[in-house]
Protein backbone atom coordinates (compact mmCIF):
# COMPACT_ATOMS: atom_id res chain seq x y z
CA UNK A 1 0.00 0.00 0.00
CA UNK A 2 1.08 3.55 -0.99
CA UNK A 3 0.98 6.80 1.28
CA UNK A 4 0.50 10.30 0.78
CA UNK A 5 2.79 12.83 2.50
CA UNK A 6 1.16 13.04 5.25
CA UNK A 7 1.24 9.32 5.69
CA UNK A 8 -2.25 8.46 4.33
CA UNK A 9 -2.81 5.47 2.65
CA UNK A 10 -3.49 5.81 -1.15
CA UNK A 11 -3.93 2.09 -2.14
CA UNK A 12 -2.08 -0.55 -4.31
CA UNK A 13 0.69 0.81 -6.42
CA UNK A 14 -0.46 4.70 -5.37
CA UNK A 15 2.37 7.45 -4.00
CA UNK A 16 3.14 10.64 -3.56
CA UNK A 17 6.22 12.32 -4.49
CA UNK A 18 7.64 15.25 -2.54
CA UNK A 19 6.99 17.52 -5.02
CA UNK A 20 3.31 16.93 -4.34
CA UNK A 21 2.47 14.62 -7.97
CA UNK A 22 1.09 11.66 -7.36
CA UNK A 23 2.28 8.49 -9.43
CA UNK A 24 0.57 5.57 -9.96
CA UNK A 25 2.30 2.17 -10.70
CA UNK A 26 1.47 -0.92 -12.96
CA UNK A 27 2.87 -3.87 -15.22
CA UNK A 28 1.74 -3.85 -18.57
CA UNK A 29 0.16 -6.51 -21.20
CA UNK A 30 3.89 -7.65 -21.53
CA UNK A 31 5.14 -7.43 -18.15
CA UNK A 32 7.15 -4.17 -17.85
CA UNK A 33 6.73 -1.90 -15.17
CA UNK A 34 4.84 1.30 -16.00
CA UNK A 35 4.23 4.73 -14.45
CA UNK A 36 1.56 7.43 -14.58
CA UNK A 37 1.41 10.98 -13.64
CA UNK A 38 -0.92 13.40 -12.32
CA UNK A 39 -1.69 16.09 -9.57
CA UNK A 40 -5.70 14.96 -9.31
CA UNK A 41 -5.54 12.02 -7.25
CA UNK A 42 -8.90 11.03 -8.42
CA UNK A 43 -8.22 11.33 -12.04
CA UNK A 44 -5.06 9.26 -11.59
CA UNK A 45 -6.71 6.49 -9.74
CA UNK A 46 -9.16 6.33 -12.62
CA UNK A 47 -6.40 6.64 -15.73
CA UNK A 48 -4.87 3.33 -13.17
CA UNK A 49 -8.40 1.58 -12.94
CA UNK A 50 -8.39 1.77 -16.95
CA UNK A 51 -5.13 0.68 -17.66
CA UNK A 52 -5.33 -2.47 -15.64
CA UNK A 53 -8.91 -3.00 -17.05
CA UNK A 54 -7.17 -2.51 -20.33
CA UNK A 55 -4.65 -5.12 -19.51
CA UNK A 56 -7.54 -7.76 -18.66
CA UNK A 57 -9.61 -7.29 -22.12
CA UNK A 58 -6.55 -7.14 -24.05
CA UNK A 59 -5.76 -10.75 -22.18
CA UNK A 60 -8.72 -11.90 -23.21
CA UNK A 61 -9.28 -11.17 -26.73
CA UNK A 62 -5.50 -12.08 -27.31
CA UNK A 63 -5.49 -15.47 -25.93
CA UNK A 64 -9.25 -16.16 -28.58
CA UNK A 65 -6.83 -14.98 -31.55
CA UNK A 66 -5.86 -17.92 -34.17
CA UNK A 67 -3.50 -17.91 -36.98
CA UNK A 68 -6.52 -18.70 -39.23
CA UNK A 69 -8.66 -16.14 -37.69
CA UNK A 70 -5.81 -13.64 -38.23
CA UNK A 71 -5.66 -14.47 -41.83
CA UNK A 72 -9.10 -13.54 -42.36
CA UNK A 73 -8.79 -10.21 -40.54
CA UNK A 74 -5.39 -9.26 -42.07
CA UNK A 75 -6.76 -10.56 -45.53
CA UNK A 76 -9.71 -8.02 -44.88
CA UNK A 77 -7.82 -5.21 -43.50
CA UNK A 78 -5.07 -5.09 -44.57
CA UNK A 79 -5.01 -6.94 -48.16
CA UNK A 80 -8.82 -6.66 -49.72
CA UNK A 81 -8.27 -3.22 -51.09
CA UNK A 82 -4.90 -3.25 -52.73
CA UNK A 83 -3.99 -6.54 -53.91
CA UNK A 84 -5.33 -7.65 -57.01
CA UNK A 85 -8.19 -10.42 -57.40
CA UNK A 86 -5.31 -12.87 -58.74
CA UNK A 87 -3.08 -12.21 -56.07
CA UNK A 88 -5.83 -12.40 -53.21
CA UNK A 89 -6.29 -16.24 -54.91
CA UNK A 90 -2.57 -16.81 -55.00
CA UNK A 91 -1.90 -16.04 -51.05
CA UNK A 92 -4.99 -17.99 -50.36
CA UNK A 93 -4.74 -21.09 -52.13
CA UNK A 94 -1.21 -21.26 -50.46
CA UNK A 95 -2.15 -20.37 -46.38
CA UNK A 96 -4.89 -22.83 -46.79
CA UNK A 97 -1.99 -25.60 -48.97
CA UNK A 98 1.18 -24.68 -46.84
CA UNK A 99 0.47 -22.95 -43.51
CA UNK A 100 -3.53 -23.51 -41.89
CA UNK A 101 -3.14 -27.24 -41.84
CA UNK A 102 0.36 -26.79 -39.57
CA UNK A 103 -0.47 -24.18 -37.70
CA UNK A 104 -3.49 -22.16 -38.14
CA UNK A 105 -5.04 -23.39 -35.13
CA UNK A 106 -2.05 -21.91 -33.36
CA UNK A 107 -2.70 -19.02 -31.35
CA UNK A 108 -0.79 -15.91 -32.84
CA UNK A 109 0.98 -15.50 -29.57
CA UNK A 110 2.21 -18.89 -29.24
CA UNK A 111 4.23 -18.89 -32.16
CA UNK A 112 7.89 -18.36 -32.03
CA UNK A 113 10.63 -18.90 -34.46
CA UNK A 114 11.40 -22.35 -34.60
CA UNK A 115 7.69 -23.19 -35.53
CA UNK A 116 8.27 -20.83 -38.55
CA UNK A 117 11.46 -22.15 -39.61
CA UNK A 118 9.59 -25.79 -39.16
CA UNK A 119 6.90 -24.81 -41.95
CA UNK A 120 9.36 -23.50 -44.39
CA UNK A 121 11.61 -26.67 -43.95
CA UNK A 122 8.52 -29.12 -44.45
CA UNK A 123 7.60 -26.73 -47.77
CA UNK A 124 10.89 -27.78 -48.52
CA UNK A 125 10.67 -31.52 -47.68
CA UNK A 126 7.41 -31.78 -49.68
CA UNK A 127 9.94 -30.56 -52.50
CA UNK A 128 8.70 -26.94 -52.98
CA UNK A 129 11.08 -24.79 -54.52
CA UNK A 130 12.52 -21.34 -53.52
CA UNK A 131 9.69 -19.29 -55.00
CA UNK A 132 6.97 -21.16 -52.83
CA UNK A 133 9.10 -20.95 -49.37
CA UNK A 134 9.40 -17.38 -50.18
CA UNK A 135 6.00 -16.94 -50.68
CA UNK A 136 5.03 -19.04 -47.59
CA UNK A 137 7.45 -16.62 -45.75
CA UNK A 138 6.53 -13.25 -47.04
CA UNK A 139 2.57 -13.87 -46.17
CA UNK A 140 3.70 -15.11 -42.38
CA UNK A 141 5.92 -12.12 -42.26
CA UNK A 142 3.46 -9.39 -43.37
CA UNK A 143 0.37 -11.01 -41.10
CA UNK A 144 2.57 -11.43 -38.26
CA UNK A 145 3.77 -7.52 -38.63
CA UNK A 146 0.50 -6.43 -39.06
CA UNK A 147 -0.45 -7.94 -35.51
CA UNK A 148 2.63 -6.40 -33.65
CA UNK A 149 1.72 -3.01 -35.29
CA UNK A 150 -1.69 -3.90 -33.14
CA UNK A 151 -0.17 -4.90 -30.23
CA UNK A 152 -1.23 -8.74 -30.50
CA UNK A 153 2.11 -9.85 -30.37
CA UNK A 154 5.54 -8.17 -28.92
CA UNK A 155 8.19 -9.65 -31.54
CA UNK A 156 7.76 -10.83 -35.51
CA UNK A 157 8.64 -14.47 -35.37
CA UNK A 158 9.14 -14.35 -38.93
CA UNK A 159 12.67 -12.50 -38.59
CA UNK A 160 15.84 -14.83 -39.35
CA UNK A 161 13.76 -17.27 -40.95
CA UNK A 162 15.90 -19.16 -43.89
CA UNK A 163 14.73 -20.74 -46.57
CA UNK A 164 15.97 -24.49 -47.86
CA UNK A 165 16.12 -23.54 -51.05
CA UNK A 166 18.68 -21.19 -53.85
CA UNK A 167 16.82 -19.27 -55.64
CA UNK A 168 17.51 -20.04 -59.52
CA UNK A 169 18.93 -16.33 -61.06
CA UNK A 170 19.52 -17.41 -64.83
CA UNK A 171 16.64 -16.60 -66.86
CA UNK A 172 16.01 -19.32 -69.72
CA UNK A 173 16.76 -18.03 -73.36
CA UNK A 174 17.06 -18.97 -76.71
CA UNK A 175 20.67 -19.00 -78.23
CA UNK A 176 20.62 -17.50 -81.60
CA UNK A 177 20.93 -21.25 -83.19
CA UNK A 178 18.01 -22.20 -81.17
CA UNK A 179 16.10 -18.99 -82.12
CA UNK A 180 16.89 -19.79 -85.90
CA UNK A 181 15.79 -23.29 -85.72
CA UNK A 182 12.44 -22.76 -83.94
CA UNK A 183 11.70 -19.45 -86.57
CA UNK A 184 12.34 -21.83 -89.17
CA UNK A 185 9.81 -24.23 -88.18
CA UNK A 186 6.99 -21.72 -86.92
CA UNK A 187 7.08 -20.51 -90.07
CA UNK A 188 3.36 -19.72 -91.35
CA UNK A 189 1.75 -21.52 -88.87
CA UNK A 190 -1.01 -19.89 -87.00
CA UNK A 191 0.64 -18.17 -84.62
CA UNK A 192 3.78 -17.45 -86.13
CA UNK A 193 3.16 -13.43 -85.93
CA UNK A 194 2.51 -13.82 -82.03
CA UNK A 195 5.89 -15.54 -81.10
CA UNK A 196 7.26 -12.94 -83.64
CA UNK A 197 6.26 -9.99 -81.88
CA UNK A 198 6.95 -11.57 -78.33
CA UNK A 199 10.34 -12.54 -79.53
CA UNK A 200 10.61 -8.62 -80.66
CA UNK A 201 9.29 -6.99 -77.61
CA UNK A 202 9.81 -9.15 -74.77
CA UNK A 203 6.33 -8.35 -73.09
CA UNK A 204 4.57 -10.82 -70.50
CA UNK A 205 2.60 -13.01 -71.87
CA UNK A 206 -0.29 -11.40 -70.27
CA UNK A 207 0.49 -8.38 -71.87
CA UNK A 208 0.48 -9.92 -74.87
CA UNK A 209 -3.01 -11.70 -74.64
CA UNK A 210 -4.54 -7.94 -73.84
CA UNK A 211 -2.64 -6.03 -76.61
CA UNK A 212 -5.55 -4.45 -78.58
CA UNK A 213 -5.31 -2.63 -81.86
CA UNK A 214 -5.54 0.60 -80.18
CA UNK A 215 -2.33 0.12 -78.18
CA UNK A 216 -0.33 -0.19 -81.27
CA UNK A 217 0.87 3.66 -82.61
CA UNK A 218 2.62 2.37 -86.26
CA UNK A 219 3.23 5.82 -87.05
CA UNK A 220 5.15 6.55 -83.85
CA UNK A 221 6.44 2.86 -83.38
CA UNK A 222 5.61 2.03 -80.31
CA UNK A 223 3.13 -0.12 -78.10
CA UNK A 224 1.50 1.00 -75.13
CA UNK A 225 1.27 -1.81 -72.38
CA UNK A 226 -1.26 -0.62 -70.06
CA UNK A 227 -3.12 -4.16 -69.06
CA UNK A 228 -2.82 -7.77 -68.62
CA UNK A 229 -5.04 -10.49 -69.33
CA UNK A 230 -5.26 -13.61 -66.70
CA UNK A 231 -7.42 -16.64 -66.89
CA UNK A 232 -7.48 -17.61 -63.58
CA UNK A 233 -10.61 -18.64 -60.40
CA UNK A 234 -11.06 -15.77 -58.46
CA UNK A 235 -12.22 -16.47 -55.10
CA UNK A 236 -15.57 -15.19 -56.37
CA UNK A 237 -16.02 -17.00 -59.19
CA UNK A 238 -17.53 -20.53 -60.13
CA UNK A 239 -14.99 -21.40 -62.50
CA UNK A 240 -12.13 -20.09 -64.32
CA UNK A 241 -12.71 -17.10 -66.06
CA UNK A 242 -10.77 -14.18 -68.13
CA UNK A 243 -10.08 -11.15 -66.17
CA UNK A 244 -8.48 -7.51 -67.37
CA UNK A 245 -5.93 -6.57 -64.96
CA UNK A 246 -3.81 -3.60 -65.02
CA UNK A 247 0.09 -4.27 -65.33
CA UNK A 248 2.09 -6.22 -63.18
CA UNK A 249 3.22 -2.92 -61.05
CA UNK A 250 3.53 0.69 -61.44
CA UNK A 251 6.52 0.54 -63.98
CA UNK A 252 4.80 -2.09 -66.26
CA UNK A 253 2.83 0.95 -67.40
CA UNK A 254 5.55 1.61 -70.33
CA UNK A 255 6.07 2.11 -74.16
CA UNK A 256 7.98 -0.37 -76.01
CA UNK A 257 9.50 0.01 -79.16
CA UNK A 258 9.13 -1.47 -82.46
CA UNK A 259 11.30 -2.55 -84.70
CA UNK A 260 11.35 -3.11 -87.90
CA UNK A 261 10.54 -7.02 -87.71
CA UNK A 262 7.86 -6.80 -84.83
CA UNK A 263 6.07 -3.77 -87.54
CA UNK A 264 6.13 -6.87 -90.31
CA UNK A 265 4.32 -9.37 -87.77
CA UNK A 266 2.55 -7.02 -86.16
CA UNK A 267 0.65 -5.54 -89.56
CA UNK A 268 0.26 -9.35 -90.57
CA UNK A 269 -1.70 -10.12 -87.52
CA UNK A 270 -4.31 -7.23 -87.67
CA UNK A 271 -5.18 -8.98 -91.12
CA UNK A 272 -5.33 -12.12 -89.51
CA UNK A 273 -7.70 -10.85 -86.80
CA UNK A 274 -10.16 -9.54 -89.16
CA UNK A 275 -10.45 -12.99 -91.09
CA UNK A 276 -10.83 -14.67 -87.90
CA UNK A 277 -13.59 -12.04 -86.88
CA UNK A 278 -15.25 -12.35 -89.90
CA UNK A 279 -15.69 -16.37 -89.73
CA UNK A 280 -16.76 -16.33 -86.01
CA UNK A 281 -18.90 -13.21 -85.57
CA UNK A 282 -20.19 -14.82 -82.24
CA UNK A 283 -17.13 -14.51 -80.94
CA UNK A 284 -16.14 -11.21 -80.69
CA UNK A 285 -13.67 -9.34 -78.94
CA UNK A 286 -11.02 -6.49 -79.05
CA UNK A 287 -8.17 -8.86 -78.26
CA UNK A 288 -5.34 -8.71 -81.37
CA UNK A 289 -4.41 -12.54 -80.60
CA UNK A 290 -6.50 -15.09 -80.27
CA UNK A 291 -7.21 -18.37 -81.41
CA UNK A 292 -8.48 -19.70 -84.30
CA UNK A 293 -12.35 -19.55 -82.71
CA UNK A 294 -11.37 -15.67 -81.61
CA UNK A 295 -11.30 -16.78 -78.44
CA UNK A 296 -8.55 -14.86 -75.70
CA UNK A 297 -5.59 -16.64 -75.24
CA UNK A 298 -4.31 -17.92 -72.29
CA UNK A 299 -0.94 -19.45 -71.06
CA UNK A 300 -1.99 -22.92 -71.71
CA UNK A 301 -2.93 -22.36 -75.19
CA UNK A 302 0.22 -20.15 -75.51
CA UNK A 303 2.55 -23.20 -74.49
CA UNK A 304 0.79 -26.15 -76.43
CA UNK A 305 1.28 -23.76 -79.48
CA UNK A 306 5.20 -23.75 -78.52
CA UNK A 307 5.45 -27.69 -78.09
CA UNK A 308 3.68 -28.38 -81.44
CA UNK A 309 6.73 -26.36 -82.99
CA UNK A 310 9.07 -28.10 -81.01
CA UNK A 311 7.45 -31.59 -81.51
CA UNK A 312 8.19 -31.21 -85.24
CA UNK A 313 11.17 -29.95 -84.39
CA UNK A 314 11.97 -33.35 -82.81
CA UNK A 315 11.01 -35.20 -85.38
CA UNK A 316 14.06 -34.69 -87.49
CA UNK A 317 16.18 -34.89 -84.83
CA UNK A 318 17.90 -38.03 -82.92
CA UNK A 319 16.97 -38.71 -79.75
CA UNK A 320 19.74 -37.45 -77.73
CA UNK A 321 19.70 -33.77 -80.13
CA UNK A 322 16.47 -32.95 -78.88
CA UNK A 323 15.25 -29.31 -78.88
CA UNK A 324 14.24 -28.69 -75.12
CA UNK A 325 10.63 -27.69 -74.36
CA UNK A 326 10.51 -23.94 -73.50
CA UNK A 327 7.74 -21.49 -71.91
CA UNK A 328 6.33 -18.51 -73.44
CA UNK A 329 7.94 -16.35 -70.68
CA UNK A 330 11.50 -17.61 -72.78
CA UNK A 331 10.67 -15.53 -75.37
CA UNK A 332 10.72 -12.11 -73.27
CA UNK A 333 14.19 -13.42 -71.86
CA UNK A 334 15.68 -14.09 -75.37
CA UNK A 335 14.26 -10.33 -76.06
CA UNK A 336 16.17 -9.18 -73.40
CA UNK A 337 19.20 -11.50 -73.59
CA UNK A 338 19.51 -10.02 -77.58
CA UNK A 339 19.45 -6.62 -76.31
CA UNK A 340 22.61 -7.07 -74.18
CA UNK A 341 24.58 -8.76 -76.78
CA UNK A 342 23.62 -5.88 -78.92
CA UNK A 343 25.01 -3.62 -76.29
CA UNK A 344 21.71 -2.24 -75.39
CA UNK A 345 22.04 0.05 -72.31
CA UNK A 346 21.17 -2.13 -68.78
CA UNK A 347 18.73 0.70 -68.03
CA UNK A 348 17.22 0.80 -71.50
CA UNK A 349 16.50 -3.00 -71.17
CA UNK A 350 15.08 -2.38 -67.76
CA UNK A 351 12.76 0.25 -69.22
CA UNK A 352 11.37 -2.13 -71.82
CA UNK A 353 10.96 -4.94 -69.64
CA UNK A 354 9.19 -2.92 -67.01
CA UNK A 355 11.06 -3.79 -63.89
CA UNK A 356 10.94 -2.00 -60.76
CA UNK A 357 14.42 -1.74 -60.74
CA UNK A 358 18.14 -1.90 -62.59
CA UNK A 359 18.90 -5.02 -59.97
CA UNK A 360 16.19 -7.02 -60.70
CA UNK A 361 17.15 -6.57 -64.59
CA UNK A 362 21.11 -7.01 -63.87
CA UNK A 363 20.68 -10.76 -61.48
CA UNK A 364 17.93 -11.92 -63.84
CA UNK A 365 20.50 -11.19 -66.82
CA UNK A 366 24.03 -11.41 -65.29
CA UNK A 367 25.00 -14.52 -66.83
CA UNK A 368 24.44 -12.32 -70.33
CA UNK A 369 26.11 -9.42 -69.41
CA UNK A 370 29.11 -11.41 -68.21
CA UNK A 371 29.68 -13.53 -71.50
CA UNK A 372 29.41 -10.39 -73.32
CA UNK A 373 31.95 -8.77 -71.29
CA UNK A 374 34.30 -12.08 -71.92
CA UNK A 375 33.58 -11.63 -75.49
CA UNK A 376 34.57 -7.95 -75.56
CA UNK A 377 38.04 -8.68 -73.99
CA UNK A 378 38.56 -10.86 -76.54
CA UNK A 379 37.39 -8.47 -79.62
CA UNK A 380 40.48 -6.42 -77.49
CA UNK A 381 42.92 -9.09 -77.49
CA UNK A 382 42.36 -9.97 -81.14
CA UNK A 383 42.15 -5.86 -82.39
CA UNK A 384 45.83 -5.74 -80.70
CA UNK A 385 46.83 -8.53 -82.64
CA UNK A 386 45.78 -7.27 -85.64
CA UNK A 387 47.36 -4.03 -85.29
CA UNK A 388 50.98 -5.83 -84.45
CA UNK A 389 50.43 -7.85 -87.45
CA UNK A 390 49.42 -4.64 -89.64
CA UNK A 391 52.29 -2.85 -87.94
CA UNK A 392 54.65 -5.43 -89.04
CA UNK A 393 53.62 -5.41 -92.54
CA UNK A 394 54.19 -2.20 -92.58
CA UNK A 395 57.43 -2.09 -91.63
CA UNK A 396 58.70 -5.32 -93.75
């Protein structure tokens, strides 16, 4: 019990200083020792009454939260209002696949680090790769931040965590053999001007499905990628379905050039899209590739269209020459891998690629940018050697 100066008592964890304030003592929800203030020894006793009654609710509630029932608050906070549809799908196909059925009855507060680093080294047991670890950890780490921010929790368990897995760097190209040969073989079929103009620009694929006439300036040369198409379940729909989405972030809003090539293919396909219109007027749509029914595209249809060129590919070829199956995503890092030999400026590339950054563009690429920079040491070597060899002609 506390006393006043004049030797009164005040109560539990009430005193009086000599300077005449009264203070007021109590632990917190996390156990520290706290300390209040005032000159009204009524107010104070009532600021003390709330804090421990406070303490008690917050007790309470905290001990009813779940892992799972977190999810559904931080997805609805936090997530519902700037993540796209796809995405929303994405982070909850994998809580509910790598993360509820291990630990979603969990309450938040019970979790620590070592139950963390469990999950991400059963992801990797059940052979998940780097990307889904990652993913597994950056939805733990954001949901778990989000509840220290509100005082659920007193450290992010999520910190430290490693993941089991490297993360693969080298983007998949084309060599210019391989590029040849596959050219060779698409030649005139029906969607010969598509890997043309993918090959030529080195958008998405998604950005490719949306690409409408009126993105397309022939007079300036340029496209305009302003959308993406994705053929995916939302979480609100029955079945899959095609959805308009706008870029993958803020600097896949760009202009990309075109060349003289991509203008050929480009030109050929708006005649293509009007015979196609014309025999399936049911079918219509502003979409400049589609299938033979005018029908969107989507990423399946986009890589059965690259195996039947490689399939015939690999039928004049033995069995241990065969041309290796490749995703339409390749064709964007061939793009980009011809820029570099080319000598194309890093940040130029970057720009018509639309990454967020020169480092994402540089370790996606690196392998590229070092061979060239082997092969330009050797242009120096062998300019050297011609000039001793000119030099000595000379003077013979």
């Amino acid at each position: 019990m506390g006393k006043d100066l004049k030797g009164r008592e005040l109560g539990i964890g009430l005193t009086q200083r000599k300077d005449g304030v009264y203070q007021a003592r109590y632990c917190d929800r996390w156990g520290k020792r706290k300390t209040i203030y005032g000159k009204n020894l009524r107010e104070l006793r009532k600021q003390l009454a709330d804090a421990i009654s406070g303490n008690e609710n917050f007790a309470s509630i905290k001990e009813e939260v779940t892992l799972d029932k977190w999810f559904d608050r931080w997805m609805e906070v936090y997530k519902e209002k700037s993540i796209r549809p796809n995405t929303k799908r994405e982070y909850t196909h994998i809580y509910n696949k790598n993360i509820s059925p291990y630990i979603g009855g969990r309450k938040i507060n019970s979790l620590v680090k070592s139950d963390i680093q469990q999950l991400i080294d059963r992801a990797s047991d059940d052979n998940y790769a780097y990307e889904r670890q990652n993913k597994i950890k950056v939805i733990l780490r954001d949901m778990l931040q989000r509840a220290v921010e509100d005082n659920l929790i007193i450290n992010n368990p999520v910190s430290g965590i490693k993941l089991r897995a490297d993360k693969e760097i080298k983007a998949k190209s084309l060599t210019i053999g391989e590029q040849n040969v596959f050219f060779d073989y698409c030649r005139n079929t029906f969607y010969d001007n598509l890997f043309h103009v993918a090959v030529n620009t080195g958008l998405r694929p998604g950005e490719l499905f949306a690409l409408q006439v009126s993105d397309i300036d022939l007079e300036d040369g340029y496209i305009d990628v302003n959308k993406t198409l994705v053929y995916q379940k939302y979480l609100t729909d029955e079945h899959k379905e095609f959805h308009v989405e706008p870029p993958k972030t803020k600097h896949s809003y760009r202009r990309v050039p075109i060349n003289s090539t991509c203008r050929i293919y480009l030109e050929r396909q708006m005649e293509l899209k009007k015979v196609v219109s014309g025999k399936r007027p049911k079918q219509q749509n502003e979409y400049l590739f589609v299938t033979k029914f005018n029908t969107p595209l989507n990423s399946v249809i986009y890589s059965d269209a690259i195996k039947a060129v490689i399939r015939q590919i690999n039928l004049t070829r033995p069995f241990d020459e065969q041309f290796e199956i490749f995703s339409g995503h390749t064709f964007r890092h061939t793009f980009a891998t011809r820029c570099f030999e080319n000598g194309v400026d890093a940040k130029v590339v970057q720009s018509y690629l639309g990454h967020a950054s020169l480092k994402m563009t540089m370790d996606l690429y690196t392998h590229v940018t070092d061979d060239k920079s082997a092969m330009d040491i050797e242009k120096i070597v062998l300019q050297r050697k011609n000039q001793v060899i000119e030099f000595k002609a000379k003077m013979a």
